[in-house]
C-alpha atoms as a PDB file:
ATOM      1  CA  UNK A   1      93.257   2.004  55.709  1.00  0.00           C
ATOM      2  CA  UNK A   2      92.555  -1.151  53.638  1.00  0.00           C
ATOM      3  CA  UNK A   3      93.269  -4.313  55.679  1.00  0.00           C
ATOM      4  CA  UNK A   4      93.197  -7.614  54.125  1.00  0.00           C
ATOM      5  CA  UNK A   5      91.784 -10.649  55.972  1.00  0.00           C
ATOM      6  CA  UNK A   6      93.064 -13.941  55.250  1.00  0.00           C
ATOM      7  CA  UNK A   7      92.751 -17.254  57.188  1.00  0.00           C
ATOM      8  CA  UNK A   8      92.557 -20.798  57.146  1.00  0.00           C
ATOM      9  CA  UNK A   9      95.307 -20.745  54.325  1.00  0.00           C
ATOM     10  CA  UNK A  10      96.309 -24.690  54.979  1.00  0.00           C
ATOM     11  CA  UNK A  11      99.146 -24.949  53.549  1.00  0.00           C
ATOM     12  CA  UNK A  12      97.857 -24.107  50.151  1.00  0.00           C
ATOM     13  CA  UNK A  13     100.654 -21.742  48.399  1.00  0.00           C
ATOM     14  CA  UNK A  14      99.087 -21.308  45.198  1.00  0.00           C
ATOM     15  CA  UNK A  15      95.922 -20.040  47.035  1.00  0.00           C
ATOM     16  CA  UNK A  16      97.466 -17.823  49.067  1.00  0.00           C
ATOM     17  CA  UNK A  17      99.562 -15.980  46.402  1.00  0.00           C
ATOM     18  CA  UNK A  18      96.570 -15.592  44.643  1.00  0.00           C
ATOM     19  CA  UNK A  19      94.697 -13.908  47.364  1.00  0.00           C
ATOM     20  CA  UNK A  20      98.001 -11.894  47.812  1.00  0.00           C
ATOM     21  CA  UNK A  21      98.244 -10.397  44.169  1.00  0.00           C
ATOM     22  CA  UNK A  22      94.460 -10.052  44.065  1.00  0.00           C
ATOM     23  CA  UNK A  23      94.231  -7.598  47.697  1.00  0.00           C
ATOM     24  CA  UNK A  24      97.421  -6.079  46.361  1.00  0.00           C
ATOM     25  CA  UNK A  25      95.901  -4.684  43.127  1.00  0.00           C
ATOM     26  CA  UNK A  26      93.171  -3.515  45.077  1.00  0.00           C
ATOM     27  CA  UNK A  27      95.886  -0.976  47.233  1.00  0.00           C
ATOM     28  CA  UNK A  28      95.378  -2.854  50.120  1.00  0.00           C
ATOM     29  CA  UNK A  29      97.831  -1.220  52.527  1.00  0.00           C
ATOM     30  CA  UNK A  30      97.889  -4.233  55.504  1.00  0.00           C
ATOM     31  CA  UNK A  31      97.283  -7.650  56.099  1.00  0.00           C
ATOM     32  CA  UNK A  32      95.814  -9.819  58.575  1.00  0.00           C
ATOM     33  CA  UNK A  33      96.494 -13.376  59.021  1.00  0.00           C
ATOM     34  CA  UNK A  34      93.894 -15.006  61.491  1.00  0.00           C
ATOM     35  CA  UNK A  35      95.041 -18.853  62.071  1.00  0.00           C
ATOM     36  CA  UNK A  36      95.753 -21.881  59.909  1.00  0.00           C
ATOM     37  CA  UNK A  37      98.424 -21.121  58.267  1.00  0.00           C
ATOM     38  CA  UNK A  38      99.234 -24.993  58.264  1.00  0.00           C
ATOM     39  CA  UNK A  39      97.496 -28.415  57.914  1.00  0.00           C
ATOM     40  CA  UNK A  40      95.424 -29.883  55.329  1.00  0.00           C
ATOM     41  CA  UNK A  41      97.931 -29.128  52.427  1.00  0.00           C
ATOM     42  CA  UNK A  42     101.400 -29.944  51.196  1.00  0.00           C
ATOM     43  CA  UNK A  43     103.289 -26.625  51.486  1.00  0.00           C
ATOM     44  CA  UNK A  44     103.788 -25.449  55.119  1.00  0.00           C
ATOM     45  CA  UNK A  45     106.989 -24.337  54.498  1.00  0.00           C
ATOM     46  CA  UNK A  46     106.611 -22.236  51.707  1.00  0.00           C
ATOM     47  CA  UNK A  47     103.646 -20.996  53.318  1.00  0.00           C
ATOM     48  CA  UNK A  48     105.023 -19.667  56.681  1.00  0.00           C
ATOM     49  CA  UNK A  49     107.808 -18.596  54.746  1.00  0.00           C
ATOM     50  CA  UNK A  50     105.547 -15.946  53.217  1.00  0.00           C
ATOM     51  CA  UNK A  51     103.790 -15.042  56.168  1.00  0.00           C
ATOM     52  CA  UNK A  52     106.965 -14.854  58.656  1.00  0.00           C
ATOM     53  CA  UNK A  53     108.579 -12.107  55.534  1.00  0.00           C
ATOM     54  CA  UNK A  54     104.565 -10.254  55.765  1.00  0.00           C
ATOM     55  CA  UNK A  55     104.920  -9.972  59.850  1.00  0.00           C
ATOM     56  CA  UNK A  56     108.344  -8.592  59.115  1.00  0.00           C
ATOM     57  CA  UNK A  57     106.780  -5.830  56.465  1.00  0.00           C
ATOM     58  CA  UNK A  58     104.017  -5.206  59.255  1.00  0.00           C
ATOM     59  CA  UNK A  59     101.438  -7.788  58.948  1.00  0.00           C
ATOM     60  CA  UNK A  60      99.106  -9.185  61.862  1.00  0.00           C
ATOM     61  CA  UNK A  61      98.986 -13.016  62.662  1.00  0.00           C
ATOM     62  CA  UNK A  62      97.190 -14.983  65.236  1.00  0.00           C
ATOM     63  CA  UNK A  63      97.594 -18.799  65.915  1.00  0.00           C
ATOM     64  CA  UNK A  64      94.384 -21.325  64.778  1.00  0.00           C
ATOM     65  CA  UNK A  65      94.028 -25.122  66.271  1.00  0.00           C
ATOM     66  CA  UNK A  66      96.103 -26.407  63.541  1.00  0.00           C
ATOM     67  CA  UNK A  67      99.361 -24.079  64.095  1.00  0.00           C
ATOM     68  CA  UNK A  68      99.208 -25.290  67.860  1.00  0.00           C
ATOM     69  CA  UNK A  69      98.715 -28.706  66.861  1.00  0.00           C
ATOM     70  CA  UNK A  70     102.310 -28.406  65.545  1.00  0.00           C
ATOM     71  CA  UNK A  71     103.578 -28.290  68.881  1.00  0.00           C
ATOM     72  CA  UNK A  72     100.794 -29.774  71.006  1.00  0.00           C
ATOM     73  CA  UNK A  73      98.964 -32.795  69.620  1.00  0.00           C
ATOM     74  CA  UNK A  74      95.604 -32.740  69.579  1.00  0.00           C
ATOM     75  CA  UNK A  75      93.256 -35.845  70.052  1.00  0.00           C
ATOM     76  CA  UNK A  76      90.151 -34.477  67.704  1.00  0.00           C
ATOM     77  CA  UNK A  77      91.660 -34.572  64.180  1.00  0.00           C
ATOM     78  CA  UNK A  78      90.653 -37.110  62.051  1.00  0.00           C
ATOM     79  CA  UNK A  79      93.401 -39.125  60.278  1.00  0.00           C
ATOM     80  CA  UNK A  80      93.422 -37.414  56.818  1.00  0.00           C
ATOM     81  CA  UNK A  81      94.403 -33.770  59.039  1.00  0.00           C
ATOM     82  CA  UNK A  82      96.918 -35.643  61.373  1.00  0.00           C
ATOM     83  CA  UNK A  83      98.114 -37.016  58.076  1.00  0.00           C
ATOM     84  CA  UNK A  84      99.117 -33.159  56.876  1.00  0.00           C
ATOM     85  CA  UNK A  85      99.719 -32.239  60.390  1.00  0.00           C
ATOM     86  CA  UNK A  86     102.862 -34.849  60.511  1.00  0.00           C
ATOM     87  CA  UNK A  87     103.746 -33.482  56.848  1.00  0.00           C
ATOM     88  CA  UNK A  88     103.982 -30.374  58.174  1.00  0.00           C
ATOM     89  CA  UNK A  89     105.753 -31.377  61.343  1.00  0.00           C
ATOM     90  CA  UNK A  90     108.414 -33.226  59.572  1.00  0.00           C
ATOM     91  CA  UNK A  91     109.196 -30.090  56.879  1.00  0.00           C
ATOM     92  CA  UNK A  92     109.039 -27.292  58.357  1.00  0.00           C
ATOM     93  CA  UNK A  93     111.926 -25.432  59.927  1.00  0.00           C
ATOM     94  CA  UNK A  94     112.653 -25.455  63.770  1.00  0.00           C
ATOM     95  CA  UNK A  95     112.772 -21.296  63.519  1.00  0.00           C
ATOM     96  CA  UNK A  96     109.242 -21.696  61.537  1.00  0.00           C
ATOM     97  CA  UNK A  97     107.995 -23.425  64.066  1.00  0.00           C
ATOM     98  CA  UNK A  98     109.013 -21.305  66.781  1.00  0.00           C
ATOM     99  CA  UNK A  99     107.168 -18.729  64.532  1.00  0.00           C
ATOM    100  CA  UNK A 100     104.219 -20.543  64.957  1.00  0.00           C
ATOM    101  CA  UNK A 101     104.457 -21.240  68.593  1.00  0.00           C
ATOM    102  CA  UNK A 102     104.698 -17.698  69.779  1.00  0.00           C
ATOM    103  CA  UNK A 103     101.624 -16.901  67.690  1.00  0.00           C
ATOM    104  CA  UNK A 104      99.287 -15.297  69.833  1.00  0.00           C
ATOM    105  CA  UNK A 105      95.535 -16.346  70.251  1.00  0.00           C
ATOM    106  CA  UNK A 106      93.890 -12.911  69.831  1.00  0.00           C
ATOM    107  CA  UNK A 107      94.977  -9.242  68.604  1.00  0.00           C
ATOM    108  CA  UNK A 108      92.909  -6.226  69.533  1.00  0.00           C
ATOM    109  CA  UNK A 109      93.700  -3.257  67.768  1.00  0.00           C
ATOM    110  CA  UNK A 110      90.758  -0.669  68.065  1.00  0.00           C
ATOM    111  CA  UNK A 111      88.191  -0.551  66.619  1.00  0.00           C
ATOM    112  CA  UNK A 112      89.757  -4.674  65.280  1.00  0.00           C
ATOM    113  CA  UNK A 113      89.917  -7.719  67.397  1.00  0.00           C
ATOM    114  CA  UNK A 114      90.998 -10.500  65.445  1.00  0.00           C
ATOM    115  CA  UNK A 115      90.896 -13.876  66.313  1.00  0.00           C
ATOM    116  CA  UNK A 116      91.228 -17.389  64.357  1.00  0.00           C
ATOM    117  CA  UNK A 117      87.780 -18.894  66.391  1.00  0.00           C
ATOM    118  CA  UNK A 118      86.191 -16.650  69.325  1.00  0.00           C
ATOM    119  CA  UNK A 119      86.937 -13.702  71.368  1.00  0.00           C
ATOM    120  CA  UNK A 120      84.877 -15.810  73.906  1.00  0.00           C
ATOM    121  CA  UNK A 121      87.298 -18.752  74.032  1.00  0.00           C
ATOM    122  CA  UNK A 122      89.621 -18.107  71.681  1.00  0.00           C
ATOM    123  CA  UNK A 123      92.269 -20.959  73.058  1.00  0.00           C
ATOM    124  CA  UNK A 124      89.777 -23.683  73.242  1.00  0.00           C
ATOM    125  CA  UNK A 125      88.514 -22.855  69.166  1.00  0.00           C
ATOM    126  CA  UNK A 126      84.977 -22.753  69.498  1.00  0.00           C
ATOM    127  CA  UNK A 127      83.152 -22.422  65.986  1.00  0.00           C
ATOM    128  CA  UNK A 128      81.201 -19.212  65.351  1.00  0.00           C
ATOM    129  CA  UNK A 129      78.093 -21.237  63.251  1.00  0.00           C
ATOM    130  CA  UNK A 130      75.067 -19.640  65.257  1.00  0.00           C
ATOM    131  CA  UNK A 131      74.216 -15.547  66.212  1.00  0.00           C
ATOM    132  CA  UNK A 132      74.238 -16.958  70.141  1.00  0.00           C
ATOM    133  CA  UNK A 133      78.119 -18.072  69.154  1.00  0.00           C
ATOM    134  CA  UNK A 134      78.417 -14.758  67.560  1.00  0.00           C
ATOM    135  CA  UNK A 135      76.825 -13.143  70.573  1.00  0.00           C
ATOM    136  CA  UNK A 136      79.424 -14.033  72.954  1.00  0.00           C
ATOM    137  CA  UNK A 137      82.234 -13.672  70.776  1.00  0.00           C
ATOM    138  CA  UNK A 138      81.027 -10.056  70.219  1.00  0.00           C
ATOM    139  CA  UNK A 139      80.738  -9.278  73.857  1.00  0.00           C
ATOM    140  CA  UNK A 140      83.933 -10.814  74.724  1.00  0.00           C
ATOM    141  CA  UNK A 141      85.778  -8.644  72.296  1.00  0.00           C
ATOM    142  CA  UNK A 142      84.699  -5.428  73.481  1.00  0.00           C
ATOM    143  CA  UNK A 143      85.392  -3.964  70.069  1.00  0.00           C
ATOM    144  CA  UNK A 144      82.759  -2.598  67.104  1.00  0.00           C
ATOM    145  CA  UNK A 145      84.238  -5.522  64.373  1.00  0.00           C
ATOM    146  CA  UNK A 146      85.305  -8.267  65.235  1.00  0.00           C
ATOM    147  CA  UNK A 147      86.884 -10.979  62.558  1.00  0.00           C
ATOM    148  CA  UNK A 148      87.189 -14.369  62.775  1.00  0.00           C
ATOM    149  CA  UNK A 149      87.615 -17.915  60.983  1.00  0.00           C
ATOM    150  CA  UNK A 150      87.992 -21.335  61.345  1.00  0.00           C
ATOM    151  CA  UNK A 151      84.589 -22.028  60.130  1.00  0.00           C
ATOM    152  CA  UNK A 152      85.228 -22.344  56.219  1.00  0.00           C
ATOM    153  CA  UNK A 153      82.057 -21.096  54.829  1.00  0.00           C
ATOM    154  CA  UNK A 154      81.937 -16.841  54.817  1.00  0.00           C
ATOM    155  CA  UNK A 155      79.202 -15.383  56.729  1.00  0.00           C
ATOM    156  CA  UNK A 156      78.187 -12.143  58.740  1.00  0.00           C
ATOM    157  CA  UNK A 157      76.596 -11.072  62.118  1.00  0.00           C
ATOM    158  CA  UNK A 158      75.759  -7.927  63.049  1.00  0.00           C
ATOM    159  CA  UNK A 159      73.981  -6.745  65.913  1.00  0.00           C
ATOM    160  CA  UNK A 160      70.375  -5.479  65.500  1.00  0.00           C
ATOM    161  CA  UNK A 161      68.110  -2.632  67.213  1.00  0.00           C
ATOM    162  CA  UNK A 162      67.635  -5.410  70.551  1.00  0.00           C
ATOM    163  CA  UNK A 163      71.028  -5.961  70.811  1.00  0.00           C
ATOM    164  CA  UNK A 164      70.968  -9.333  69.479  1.00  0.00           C
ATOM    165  CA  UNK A 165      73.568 -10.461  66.985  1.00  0.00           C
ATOM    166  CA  UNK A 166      71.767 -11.447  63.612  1.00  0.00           C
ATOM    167  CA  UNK A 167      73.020 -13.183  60.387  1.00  0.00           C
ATOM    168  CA  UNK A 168      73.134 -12.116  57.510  1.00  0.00           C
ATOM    169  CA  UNK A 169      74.722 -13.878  54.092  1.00  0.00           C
ATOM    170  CA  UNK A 170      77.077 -12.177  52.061  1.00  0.00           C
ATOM    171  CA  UNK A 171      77.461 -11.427  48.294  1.00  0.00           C
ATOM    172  CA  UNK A 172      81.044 -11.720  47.263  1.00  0.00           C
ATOM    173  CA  UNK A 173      82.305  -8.456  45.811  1.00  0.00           C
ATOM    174  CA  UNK A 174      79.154  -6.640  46.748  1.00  0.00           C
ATOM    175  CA  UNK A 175      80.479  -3.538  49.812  1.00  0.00           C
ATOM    176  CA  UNK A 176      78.929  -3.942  52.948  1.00  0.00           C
ATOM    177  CA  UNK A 177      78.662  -0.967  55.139  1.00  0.00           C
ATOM    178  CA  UNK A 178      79.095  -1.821  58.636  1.00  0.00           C
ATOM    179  CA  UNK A 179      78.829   1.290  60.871  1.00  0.00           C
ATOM    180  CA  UNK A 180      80.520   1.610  63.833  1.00  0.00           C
ATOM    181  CA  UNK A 181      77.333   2.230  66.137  1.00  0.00           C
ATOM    182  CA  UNK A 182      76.661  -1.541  65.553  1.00  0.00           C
ATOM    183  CA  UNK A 183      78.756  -4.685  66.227  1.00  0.00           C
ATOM    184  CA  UNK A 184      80.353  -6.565  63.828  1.00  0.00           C
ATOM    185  CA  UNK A 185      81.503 -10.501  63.585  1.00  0.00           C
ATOM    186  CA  UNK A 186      82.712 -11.482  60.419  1.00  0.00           C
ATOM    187  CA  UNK A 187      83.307 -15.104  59.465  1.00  0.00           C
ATOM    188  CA  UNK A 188      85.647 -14.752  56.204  1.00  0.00           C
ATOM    189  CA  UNK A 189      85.968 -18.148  54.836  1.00  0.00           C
ATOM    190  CA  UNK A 190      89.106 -20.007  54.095  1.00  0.00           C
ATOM    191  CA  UNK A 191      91.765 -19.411  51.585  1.00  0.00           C
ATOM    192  CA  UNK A 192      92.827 -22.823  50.931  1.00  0.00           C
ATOM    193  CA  UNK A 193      89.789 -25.087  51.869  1.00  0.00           C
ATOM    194  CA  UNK A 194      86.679 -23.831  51.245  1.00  0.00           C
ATOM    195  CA  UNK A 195      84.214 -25.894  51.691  1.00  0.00           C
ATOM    196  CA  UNK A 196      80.865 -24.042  49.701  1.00  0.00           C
ATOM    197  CA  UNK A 197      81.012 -26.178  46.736  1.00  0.00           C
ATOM    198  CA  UNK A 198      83.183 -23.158  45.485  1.00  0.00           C
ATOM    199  CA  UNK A 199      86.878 -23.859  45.143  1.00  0.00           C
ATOM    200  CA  UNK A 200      88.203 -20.131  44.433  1.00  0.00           C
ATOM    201  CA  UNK A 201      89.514 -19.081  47.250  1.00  0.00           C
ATOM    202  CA  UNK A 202      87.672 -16.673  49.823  1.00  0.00           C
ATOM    203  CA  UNK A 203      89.146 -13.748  51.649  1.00  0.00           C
ATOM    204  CA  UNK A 204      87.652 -10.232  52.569  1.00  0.00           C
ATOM    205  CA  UNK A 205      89.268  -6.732  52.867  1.00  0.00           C
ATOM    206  CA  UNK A 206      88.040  -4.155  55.893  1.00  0.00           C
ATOM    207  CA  UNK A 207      87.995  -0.363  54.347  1.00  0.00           C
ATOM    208  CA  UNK A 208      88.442   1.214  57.884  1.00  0.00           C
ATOM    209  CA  UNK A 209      88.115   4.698  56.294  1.00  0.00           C
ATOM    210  CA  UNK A 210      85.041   4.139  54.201  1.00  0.00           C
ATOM    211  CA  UNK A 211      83.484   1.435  56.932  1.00  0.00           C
ATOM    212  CA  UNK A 212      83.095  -1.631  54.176  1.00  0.00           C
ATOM    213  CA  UNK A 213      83.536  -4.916  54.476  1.00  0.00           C
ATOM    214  CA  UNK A 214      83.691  -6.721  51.406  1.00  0.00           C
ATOM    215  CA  UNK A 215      83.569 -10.167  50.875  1.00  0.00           C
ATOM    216  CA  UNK A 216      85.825 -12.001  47.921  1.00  0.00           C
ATOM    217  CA  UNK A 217      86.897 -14.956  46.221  1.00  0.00           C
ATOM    218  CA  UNK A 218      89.679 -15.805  43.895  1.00  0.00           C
ATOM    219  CA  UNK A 219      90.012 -18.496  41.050  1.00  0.00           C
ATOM    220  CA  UNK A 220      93.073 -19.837  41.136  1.00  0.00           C
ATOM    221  CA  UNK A 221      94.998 -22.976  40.120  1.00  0.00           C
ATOM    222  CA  UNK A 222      93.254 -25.593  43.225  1.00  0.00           C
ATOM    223  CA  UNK A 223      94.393 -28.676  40.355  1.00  0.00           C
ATOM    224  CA  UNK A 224      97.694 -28.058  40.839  1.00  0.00           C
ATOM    225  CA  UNK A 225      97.649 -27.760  44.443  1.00  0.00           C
ATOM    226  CA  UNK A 226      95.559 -30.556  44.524  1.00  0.00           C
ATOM    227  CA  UNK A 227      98.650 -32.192  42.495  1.00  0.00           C
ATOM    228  CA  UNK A 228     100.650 -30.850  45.055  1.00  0.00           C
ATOM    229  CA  UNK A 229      99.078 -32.847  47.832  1.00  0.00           C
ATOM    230  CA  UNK A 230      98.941 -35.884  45.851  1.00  0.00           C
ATOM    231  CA  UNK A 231     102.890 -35.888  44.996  1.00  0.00           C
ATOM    232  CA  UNK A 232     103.561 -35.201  48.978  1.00  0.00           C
ATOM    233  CA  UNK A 233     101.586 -38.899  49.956  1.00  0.00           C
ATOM    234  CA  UNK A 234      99.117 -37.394  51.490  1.00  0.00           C
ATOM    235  CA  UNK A 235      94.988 -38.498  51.331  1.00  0.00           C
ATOM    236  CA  UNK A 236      93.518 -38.080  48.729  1.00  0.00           C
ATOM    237  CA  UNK A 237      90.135 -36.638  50.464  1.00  0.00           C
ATOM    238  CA  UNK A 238      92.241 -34.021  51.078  1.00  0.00           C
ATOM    239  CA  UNK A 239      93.271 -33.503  46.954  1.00  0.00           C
ATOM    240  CA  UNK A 240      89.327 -33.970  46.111  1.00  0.00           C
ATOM    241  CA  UNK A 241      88.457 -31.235  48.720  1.00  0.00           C
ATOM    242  CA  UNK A 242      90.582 -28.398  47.513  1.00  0.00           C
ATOM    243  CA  UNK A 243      89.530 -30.117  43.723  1.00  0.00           C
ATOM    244  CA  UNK A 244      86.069 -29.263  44.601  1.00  0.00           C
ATOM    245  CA  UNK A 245      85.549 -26.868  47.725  1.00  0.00           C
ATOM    246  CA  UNK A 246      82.872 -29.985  49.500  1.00  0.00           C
END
């Protein structure tokens, strides 16, 4: 089976369809949603619209710090994300947001855990920036792959002949074999916010069957999104960002 990963989609329609049409055409037969579906950008509704009719078809989804921010405020956002986070608040649906709400933190499907931060601490959304992060979100997940987000910028750990977890950068489009003997964390990127000085958008699909991981990233139209934000009132750090992926 082909799974798709996508995360950290903020809100950004135009990125997400993109990444959609683009894992379709390369007969990927499931999706994975791992957190953020909101914040950031102007179109949470449209955006959770998409994903609630992809859980319907079959789809995974697991909640990030922003989607829980809908319901519970969080003190730590700075006021350009509280900014989209009240956007976001005041449009989307009350059955959206109960969507959003019963999001759970963490799926484990064997050989899969996914997970929007850690395995280790999934509810508290630690950042996986560091292969002593990625160790204990490896050994909390009990599972050979483990794939997470929340950290924008794409990246891969896998576990070497001591047992420690050890980075490793990846090309996008290039296959990666990951065998199951090893362990696995894979930090994806974002869909609509990435922020490696590359604004195409960055999502990766699992080939259970063949055991590749590979790594992508999809130009799309991030102007008019950024337009998007603009018309909505919100900052405009948060146009230039999706503008320029910084």
């Amino acid at each position: 089976m082909r799974i798709a990963l996508l995360s950290d989609i903020h809100a950004n329609l135009e990125a997400l369809d993109a990444c959609l049409r683009h894992a379709r055409s390369r007969a990927v037969e499931r999706f994975a949603f791992l957190g953020d579906l909101v914040g950031y950008g102007a179109d949470a509704t449209e955006v959770v619209e998409r994903i609630v009719a992809e859980v319907a078809a079959g789809a995974l989804a697991v909640k990030g710090n922003h989607d829980e921010a809908i319901e519970n405020r969080m003190g730590y956002f700075n006021d350009a994300a509280q900014a989209a986070l009240d956007w976001a608040r005041a449009t989307l649906t009350p059955e959206q947001r109960t969507f959003i709400a019963a999001l759970p933190y963490c799926i484990r499907e064997s050989p899969l855990c996914l997970v929007h931060a850690s395995a280790a601490a999934p509810e508290r959304y630690p950042y996986i920036d560091s292969s002593s992060e990625a160790q204990r979100c490896a050994d909390a997940a009990g599972e050979p792959y483990t794939f997470v987000w929340h950290l924008h910028d794409p990246m891969l750990y896998y576990e070497g002949t001591r047992g420690r977890m050890l980075p490793f950068r990846p090309v996008p489009g290039t296959p990666i074999p990951i065998a199951a003997h090893r362990r696995w964390v894979a930090v994806v990127g974002s869909v609509g916010q990435p922020r490696d000085r590359n604004p195409a958008a960055a999502y990766a699909v699992f080939d259970a069957g063949a055991r590749e991981l590979t790594f992508l990233r999809v130009p799309y139209d991030h102007h008019r999104s950024a337009a998007r934000i603009r018309a909505a009132g919100l900052p405009e750090q948060l146009a230039h960002r999706v503008e320029t992926g910084i």
